[in-house]
N, C-alpha and C. Protein backbone atom coordinates (compact mmCIF):
# COMPACT_ATOMS: atom_id res chain seq x y z
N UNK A 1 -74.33 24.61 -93.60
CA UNK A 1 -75.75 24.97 -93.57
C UNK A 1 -75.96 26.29 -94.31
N UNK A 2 -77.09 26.39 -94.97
CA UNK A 2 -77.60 27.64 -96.31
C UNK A 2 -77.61 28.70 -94.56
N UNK A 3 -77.33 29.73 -95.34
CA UNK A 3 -77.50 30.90 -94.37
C UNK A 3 -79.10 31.44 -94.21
N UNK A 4 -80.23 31.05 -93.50
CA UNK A 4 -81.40 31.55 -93.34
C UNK A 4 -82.39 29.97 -93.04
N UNK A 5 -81.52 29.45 -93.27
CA UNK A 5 -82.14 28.21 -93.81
C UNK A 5 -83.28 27.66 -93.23
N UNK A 6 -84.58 26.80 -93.54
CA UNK A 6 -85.90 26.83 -93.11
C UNK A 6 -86.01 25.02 -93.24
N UNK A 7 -85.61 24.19 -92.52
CA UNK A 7 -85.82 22.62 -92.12
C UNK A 7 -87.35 22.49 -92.74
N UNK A 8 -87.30 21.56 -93.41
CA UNK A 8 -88.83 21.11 -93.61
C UNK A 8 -89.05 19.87 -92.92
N UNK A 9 -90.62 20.00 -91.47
CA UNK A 9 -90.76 19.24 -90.86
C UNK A 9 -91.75 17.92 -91.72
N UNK A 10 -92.49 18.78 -92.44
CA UNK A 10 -93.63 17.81 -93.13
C UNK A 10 -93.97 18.77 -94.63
N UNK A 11 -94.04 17.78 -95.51
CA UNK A 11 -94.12 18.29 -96.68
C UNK A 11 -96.23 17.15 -97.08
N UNK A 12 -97.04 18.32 -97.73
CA UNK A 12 -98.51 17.63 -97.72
C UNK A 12 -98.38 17.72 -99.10
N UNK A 13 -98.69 17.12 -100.12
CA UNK A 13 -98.59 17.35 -101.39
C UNK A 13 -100.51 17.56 -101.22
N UNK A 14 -100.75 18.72 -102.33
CA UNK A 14 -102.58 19.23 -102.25
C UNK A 14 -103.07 18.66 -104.08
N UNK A 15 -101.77 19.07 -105.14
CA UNK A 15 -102.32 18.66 -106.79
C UNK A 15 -101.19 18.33 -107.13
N UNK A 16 -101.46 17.41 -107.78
CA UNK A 16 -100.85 17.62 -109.43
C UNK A 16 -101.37 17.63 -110.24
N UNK A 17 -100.71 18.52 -111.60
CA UNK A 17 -100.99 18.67 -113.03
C UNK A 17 -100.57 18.07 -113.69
N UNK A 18 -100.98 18.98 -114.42
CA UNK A 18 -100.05 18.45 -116.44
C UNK A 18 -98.81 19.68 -116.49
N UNK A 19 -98.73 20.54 -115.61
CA UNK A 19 -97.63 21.35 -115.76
C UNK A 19 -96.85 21.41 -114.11
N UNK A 20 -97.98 21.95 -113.16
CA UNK A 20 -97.41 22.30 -112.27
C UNK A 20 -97.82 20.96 -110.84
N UNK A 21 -96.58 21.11 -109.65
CA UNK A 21 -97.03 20.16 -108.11
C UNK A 21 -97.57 21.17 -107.39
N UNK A 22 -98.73 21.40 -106.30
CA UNK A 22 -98.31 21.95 -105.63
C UNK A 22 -98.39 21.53 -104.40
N UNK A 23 -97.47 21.99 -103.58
CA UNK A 23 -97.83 21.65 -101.76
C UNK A 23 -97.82 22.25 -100.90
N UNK A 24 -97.70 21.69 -99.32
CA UNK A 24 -97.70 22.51 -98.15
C UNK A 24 -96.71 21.82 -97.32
N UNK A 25 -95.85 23.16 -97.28
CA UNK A 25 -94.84 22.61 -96.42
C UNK A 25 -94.38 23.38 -94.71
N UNK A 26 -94.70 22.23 -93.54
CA UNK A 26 -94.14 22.76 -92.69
C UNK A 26 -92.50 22.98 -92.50
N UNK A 27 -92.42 23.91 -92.20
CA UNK A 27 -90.35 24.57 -92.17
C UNK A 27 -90.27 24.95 -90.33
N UNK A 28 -89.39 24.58 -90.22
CA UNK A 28 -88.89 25.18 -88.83
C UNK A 28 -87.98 25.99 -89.03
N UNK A 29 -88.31 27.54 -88.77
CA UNK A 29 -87.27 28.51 -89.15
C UNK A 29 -86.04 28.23 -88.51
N UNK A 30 -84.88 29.64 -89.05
CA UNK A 30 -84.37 29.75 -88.24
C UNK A 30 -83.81 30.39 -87.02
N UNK A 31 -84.88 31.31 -86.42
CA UNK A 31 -85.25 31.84 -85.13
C UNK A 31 -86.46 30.22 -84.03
N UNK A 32 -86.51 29.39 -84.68
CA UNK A 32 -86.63 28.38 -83.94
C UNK A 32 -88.40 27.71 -83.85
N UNK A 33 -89.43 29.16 -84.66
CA UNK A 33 -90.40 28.31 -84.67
C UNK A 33 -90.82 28.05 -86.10
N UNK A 34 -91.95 28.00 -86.15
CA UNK A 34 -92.49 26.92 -87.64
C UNK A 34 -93.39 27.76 -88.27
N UNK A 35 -93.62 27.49 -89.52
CA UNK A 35 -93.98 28.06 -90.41
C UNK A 35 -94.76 27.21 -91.14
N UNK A 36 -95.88 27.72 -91.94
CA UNK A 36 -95.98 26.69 -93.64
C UNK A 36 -95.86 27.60 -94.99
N UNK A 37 -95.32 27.28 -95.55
CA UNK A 37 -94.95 27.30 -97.29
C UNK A 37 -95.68 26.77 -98.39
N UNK A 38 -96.28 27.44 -99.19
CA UNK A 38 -97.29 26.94 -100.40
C UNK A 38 -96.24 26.81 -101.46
N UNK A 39 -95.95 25.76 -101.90
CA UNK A 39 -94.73 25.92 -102.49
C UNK A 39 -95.25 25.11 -104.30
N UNK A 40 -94.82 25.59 -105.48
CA UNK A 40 -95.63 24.92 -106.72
C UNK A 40 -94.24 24.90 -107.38
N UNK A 41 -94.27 23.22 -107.29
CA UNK A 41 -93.15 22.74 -108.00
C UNK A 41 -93.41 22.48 -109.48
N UNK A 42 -92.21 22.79 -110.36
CA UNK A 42 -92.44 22.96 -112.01
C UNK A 42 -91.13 22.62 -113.08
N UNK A 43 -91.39 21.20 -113.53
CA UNK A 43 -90.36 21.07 -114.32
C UNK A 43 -89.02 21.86 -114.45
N UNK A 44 -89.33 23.35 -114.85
CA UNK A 44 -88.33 24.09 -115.79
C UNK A 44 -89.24 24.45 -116.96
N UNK A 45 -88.44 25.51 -117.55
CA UNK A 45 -88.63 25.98 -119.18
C UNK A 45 -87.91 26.52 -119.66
N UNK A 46 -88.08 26.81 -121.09
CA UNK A 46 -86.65 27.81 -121.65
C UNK A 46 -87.76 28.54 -122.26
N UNK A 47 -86.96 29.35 -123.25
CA UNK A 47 -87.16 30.82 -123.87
C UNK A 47 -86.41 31.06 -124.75
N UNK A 48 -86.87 31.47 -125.96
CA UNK A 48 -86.15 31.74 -126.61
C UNK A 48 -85.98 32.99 -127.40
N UNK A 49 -84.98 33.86 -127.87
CA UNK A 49 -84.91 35.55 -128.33
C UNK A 49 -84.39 34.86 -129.75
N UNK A 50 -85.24 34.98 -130.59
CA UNK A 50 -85.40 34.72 -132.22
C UNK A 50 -85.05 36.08 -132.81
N UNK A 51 -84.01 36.04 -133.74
CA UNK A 51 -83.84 37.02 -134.22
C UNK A 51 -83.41 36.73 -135.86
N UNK A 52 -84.35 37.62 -136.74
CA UNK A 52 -84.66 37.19 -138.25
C UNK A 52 -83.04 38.16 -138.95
N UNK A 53 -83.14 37.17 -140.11
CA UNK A 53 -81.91 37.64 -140.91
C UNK A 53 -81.89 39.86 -141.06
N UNK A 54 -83.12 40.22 -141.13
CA UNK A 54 -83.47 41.99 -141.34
C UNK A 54 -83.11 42.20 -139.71
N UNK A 55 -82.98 41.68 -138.75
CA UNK A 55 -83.01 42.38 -137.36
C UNK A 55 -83.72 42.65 -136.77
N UNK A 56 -85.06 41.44 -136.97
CA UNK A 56 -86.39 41.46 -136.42
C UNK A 56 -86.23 40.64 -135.30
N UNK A 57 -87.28 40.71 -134.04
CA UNK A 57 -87.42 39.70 -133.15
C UNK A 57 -88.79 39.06 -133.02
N UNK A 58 -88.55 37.23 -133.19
CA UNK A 58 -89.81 36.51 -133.39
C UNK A 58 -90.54 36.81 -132.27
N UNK A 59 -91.81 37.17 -132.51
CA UNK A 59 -92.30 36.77 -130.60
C UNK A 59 -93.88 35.96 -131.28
N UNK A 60 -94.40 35.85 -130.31
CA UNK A 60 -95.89 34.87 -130.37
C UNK A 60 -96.92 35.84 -129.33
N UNK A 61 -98.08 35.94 -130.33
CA UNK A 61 -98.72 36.48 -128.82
C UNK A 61 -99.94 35.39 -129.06
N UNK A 62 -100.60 35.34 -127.42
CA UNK A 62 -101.40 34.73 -127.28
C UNK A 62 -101.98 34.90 -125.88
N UNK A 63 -103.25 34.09 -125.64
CA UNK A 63 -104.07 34.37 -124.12
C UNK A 63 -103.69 33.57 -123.90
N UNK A 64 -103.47 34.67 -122.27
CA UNK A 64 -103.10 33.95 -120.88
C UNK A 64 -103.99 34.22 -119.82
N UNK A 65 -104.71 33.03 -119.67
CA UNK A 65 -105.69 32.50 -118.76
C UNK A 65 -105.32 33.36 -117.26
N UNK A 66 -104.29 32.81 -116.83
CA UNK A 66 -104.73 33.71 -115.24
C UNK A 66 -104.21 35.44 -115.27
N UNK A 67 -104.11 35.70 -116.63
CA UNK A 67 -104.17 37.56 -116.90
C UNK A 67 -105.86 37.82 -117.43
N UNK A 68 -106.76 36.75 -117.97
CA UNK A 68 -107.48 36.98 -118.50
C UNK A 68 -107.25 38.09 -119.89
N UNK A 69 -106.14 37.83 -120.50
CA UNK A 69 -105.82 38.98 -121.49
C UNK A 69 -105.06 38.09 -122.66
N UNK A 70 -104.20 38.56 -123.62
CA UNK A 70 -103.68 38.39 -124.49
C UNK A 70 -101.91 39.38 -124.57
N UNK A 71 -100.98 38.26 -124.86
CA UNK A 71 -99.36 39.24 -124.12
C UNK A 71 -98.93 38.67 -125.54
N UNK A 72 -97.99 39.68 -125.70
CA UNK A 72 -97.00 39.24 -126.41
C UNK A 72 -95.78 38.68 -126.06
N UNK A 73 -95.29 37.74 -126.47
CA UNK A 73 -93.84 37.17 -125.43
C UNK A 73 -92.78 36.28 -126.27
N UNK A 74 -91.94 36.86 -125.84
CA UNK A 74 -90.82 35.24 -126.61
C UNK A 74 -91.34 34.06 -126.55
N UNK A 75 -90.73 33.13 -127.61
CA UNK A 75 -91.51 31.56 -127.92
C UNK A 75 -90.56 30.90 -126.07
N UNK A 76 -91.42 29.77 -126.12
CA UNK A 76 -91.07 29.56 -124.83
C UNK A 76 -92.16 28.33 -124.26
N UNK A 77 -91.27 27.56 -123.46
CA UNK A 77 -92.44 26.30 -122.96
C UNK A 77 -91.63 25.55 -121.96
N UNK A 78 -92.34 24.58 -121.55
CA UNK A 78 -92.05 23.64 -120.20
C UNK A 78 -90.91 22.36 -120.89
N UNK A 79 -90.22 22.37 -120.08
CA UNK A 79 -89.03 21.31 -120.06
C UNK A 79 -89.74 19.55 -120.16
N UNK A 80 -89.35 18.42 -120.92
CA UNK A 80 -90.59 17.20 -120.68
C UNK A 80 -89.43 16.34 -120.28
N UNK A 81 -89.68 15.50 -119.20
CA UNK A 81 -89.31 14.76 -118.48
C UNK A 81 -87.81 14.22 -119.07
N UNK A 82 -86.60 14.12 -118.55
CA UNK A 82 -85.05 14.30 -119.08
C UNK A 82 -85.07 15.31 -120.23
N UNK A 83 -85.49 16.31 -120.67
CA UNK A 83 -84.96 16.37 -122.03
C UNK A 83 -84.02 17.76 -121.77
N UNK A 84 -82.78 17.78 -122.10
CA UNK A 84 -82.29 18.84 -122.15
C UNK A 84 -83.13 20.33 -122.71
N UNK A 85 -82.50 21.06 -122.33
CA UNK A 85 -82.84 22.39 -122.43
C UNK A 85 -82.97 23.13 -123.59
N UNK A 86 -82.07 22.76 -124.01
CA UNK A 86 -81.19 23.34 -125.43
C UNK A 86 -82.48 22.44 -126.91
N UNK A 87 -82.66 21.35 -125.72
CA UNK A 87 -83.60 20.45 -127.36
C UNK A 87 -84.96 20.88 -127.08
N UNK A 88 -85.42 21.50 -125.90
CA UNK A 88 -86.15 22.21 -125.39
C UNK A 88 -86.41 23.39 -126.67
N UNK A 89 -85.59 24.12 -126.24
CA UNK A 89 -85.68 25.58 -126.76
C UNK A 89 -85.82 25.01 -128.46
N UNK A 90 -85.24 24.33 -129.22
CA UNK A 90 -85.20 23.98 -130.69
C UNK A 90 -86.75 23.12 -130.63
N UNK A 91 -87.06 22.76 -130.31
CA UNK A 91 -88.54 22.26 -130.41
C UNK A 91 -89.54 23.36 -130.33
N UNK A 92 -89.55 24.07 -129.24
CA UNK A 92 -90.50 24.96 -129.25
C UNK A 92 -90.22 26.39 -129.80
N UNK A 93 -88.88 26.66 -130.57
CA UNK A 93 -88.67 27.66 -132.05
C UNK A 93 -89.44 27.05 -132.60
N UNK A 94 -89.41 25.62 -133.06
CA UNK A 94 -90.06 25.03 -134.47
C UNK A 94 -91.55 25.30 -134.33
N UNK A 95 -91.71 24.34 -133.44
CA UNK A 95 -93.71 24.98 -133.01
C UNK A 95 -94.22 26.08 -132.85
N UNK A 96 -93.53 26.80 -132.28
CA UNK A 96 -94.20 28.54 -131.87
C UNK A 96 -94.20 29.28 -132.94
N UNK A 97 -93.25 28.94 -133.83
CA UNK A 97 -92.84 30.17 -134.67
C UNK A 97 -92.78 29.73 -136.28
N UNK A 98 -92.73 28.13 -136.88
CA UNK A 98 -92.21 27.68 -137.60
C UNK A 98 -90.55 28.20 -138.34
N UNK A 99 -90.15 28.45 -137.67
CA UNK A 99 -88.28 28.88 -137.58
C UNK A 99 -87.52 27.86 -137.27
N UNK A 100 -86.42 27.13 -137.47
CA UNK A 100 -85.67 26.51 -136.82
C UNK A 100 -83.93 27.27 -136.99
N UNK A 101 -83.22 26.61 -136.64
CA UNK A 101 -82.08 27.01 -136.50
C UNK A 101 -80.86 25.86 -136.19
N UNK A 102 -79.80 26.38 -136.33
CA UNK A 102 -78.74 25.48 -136.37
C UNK A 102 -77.94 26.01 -134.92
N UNK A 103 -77.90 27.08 -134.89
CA UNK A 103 -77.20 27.54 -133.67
C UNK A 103 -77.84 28.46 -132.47
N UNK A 104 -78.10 27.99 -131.13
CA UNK A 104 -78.69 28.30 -130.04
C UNK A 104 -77.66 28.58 -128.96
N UNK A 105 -77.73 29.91 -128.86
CA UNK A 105 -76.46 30.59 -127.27
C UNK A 105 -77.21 30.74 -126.09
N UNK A 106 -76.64 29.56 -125.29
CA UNK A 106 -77.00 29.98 -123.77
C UNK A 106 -77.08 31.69 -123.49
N UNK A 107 -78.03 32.46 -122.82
CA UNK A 107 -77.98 33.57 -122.50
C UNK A 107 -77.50 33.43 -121.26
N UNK A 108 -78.93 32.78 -120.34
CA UNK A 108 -78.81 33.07 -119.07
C UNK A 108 -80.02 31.94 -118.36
N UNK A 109 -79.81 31.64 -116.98
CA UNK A 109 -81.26 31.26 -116.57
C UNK A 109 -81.52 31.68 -114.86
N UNK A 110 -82.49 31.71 -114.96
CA UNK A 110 -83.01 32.75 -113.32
C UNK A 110 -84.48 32.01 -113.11
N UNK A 111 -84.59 31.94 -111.71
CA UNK A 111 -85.82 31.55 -111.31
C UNK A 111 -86.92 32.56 -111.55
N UNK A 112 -87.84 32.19 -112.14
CA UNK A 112 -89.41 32.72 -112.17
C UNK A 112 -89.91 33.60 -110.92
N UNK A 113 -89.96 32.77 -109.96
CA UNK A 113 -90.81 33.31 -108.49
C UNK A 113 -90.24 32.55 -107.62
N UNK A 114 -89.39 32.91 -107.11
CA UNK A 114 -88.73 32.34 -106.44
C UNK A 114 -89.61 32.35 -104.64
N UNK A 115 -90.16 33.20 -104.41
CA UNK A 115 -91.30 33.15 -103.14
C UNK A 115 -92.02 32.12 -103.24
N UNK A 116 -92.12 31.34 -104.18
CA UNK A 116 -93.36 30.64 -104.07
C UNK A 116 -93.08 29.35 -104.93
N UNK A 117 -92.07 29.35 -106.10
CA UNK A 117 -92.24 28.09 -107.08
C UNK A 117 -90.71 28.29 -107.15
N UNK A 118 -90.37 26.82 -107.75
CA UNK A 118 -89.07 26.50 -108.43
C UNK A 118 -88.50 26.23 -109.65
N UNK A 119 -89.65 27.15 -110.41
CA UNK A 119 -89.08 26.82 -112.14
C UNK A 119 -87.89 27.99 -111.98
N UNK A 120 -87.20 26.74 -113.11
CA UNK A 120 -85.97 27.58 -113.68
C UNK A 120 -86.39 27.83 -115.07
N UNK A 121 -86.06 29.08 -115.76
CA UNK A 121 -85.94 29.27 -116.88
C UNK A 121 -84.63 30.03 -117.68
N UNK A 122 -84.79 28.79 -118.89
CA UNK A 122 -83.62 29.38 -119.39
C UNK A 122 -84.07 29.67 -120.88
N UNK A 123 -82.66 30.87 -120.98
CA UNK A 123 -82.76 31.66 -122.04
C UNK A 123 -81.60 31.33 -123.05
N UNK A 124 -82.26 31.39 -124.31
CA UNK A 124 -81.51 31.36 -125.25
C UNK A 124 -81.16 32.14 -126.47
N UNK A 125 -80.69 32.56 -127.19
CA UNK A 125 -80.60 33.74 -128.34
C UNK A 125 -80.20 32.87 -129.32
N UNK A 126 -80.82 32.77 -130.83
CA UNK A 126 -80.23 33.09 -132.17
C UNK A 126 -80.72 33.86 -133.15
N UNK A 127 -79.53 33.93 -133.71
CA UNK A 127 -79.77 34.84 -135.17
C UNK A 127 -79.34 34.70 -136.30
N UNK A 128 -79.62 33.04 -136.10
CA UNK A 128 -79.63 32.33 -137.70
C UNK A 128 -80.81 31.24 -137.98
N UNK A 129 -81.70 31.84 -138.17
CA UNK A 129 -83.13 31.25 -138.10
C UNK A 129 -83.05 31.02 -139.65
N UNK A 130 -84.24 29.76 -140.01
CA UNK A 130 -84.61 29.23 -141.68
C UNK A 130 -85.66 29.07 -141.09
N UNK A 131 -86.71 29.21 -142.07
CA UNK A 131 -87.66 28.73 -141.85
C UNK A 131 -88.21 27.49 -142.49
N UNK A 132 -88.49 27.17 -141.62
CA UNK A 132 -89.71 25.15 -142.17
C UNK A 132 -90.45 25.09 -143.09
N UNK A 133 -90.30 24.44 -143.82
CA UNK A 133 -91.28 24.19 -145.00
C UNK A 133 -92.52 23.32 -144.50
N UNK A 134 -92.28 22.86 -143.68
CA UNK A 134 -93.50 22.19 -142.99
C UNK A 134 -93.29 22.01 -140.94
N UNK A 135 -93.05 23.09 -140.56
CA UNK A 135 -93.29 23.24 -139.16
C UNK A 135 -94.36 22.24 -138.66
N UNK A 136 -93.56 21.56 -136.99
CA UNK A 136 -94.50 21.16 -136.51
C UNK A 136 -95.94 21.26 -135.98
N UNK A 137 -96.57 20.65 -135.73
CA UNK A 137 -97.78 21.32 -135.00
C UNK A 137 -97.80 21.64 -133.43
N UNK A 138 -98.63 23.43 -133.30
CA UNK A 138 -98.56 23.17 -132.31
C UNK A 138 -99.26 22.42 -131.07
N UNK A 139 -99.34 22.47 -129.89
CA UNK A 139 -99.97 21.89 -128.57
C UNK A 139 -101.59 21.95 -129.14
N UNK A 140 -102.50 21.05 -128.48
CA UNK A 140 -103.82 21.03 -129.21
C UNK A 140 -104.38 22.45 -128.59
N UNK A 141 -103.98 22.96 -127.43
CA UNK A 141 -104.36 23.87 -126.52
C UNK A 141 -104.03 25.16 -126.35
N UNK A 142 -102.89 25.08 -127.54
CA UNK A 142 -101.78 26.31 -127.71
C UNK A 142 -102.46 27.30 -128.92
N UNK A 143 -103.09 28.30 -128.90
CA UNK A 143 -103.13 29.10 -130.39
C UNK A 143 -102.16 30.53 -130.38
N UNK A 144 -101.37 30.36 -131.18
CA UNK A 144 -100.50 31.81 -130.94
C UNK A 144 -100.08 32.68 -132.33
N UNK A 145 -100.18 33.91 -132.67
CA UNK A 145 -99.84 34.32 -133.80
C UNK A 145 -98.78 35.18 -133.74
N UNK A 146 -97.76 35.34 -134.97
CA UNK A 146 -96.37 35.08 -135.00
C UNK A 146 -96.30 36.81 -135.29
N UNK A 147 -95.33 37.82 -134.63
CA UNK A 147 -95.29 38.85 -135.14
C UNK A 147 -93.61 39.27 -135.00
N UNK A 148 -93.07 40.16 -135.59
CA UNK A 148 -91.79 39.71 -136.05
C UNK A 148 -91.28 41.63 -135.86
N UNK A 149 -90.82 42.61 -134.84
CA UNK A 149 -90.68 43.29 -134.51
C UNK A 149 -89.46 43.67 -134.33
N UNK A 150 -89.17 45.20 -134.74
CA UNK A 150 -88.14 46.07 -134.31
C UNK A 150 -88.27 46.29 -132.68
N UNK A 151 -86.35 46.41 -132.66
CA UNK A 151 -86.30 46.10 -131.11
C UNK A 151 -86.94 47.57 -130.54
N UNK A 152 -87.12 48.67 -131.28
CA UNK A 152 -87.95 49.83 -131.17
C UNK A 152 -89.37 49.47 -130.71
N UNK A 153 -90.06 49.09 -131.57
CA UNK A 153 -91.56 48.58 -131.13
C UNK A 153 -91.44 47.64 -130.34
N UNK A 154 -90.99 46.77 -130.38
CA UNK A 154 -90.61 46.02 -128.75
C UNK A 154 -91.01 46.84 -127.57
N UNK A 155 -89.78 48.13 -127.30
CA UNK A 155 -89.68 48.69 -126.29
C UNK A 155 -91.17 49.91 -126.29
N UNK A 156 -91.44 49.75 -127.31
CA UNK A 156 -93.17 50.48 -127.07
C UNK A 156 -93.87 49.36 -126.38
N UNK A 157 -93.84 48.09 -126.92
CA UNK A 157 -95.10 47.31 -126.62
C UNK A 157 -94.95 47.33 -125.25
N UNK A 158 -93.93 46.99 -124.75
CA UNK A 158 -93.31 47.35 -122.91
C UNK A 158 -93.94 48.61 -122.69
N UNK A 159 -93.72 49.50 -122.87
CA UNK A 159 -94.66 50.74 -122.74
C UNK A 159 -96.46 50.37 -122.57
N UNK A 160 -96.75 49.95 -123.91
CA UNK A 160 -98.18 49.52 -123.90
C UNK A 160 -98.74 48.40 -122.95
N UNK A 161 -97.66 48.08 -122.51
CA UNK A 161 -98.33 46.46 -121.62
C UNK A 161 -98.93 45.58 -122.30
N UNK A 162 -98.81 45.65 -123.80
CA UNK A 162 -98.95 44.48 -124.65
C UNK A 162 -97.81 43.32 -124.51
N UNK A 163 -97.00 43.64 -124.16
CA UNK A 163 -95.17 43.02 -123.75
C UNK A 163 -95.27 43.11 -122.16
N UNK A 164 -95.01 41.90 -121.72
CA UNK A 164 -95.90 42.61 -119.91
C UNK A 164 -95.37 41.41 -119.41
N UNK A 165 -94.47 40.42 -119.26
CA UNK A 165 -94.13 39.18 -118.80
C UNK A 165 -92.59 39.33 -118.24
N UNK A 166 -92.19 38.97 -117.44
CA UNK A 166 -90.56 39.28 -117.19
C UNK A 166 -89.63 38.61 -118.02
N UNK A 167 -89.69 37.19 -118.78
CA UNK A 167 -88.95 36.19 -119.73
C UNK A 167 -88.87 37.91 -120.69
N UNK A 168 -89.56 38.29 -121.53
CA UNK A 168 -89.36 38.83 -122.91
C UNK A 168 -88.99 40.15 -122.34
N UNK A 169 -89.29 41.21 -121.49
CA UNK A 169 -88.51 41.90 -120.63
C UNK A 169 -87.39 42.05 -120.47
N UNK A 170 -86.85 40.56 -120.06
CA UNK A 170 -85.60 40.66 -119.96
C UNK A 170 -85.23 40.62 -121.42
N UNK A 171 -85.20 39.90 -122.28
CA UNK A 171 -84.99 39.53 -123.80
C UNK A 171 -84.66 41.02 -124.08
N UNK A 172 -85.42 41.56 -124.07
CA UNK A 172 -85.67 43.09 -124.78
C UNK A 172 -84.37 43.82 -123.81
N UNK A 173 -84.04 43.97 -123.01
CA UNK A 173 -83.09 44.86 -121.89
C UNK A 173 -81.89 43.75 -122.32
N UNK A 174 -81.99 42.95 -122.51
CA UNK A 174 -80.70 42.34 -123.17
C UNK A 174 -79.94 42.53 -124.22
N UNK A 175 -80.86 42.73 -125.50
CA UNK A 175 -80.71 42.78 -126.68
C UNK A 175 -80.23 44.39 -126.65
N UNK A 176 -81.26 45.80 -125.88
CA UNK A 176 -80.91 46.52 -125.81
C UNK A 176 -79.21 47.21 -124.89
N UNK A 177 -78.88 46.14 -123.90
CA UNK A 177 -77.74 46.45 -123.49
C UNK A 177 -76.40 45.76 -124.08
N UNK A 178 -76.57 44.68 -124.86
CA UNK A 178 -75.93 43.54 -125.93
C UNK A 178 -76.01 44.91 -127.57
N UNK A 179 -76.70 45.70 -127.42
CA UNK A 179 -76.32 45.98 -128.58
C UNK A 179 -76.47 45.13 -129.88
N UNK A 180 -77.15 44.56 -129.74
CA UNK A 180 -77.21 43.32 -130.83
C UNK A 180 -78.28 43.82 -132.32
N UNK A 181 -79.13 44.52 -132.08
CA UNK A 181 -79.94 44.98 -133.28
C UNK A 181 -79.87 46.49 -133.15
């Protein structure tokens, strides 16, 4: 038995989306009484740390609806039903960024919010990007523009809260403790 562990007596499903489940779940702790849990179940996603032949890093910025603002962030998207991770992350280089690549390194992957949801996201690094002569298109819903940064201005935009998401956060504290640019 998980050490803390919380029995689920009744699970209510309330939505589904096009991205996210969410529900309500009764748990019987383990001090012996009950609880409920809002819990928003989510495919997965990856992420990806693009890095250009000069020692630039790709990112995309674009609005995000429940910031009401505009972030800058590594390319990055939702996992679609079986598809590995890895073909994940090479699909959405091509769309986000028109970049592709031949070689993609597992970084790392860590849950999002773990209080509340169960996406996993994983991370990936390369730094042998070409670019597409004819990149896919992106999502009808997706508009994002491509900016291509020293890992210096990076660590300003983190400063500025133009860079404000934990995925590219970490990217950036990676790259900076990896030594890599």
């Amino acid at each position: 038995m998980e050490k803390f562990q919380e029995r689920t007596i009744h699970t209510k499903p309330i939505y589904e989306g096009k991205v996210v489940r969410l529900q309500v779940d009764n748990v019987l702790l383990p001090n012996g009484q009950e609880a409920k849990r809002e819990i928003i179940k989510h495919p997965g996603a990856v992420a990806i740390i693009p890095i250009t032949k000069d020692k630039k890093i790709v990112f995309v910025e674009q609005y995000r609806k429940p910031l009401e603002k505009s972030i800058i962030e590594i390319p990055a998207g939702k996992l679609e039903p079986g598809e590995e991770p890895e073909k994940t992350a090479l699909r959405e280089l091509e769309e986000e960024t028109g970049y592709t690549t031949k070689s993609l390194t597992k970084v790392t992957s860590f849950y999002t919010s773990p209080g509340f949801a169960d996406e996993l996201m994983h991370i990936y690094l390369t730094n042998e990007l070409e670019k597409l002569d004819m990149p896919p298109a992106l999502d009808e819903d997706e508009f994002v523009e491509i900016l291509e940064l020293t890992l210096e201005e990076a660590k300003q935009y983190v400063k500025e809260q133009r860079i404000h998401d934990a995925k590219t956060n970490y990217a950036i504290l990676y790259l900076e403790m990896q030594e890599l640019l």
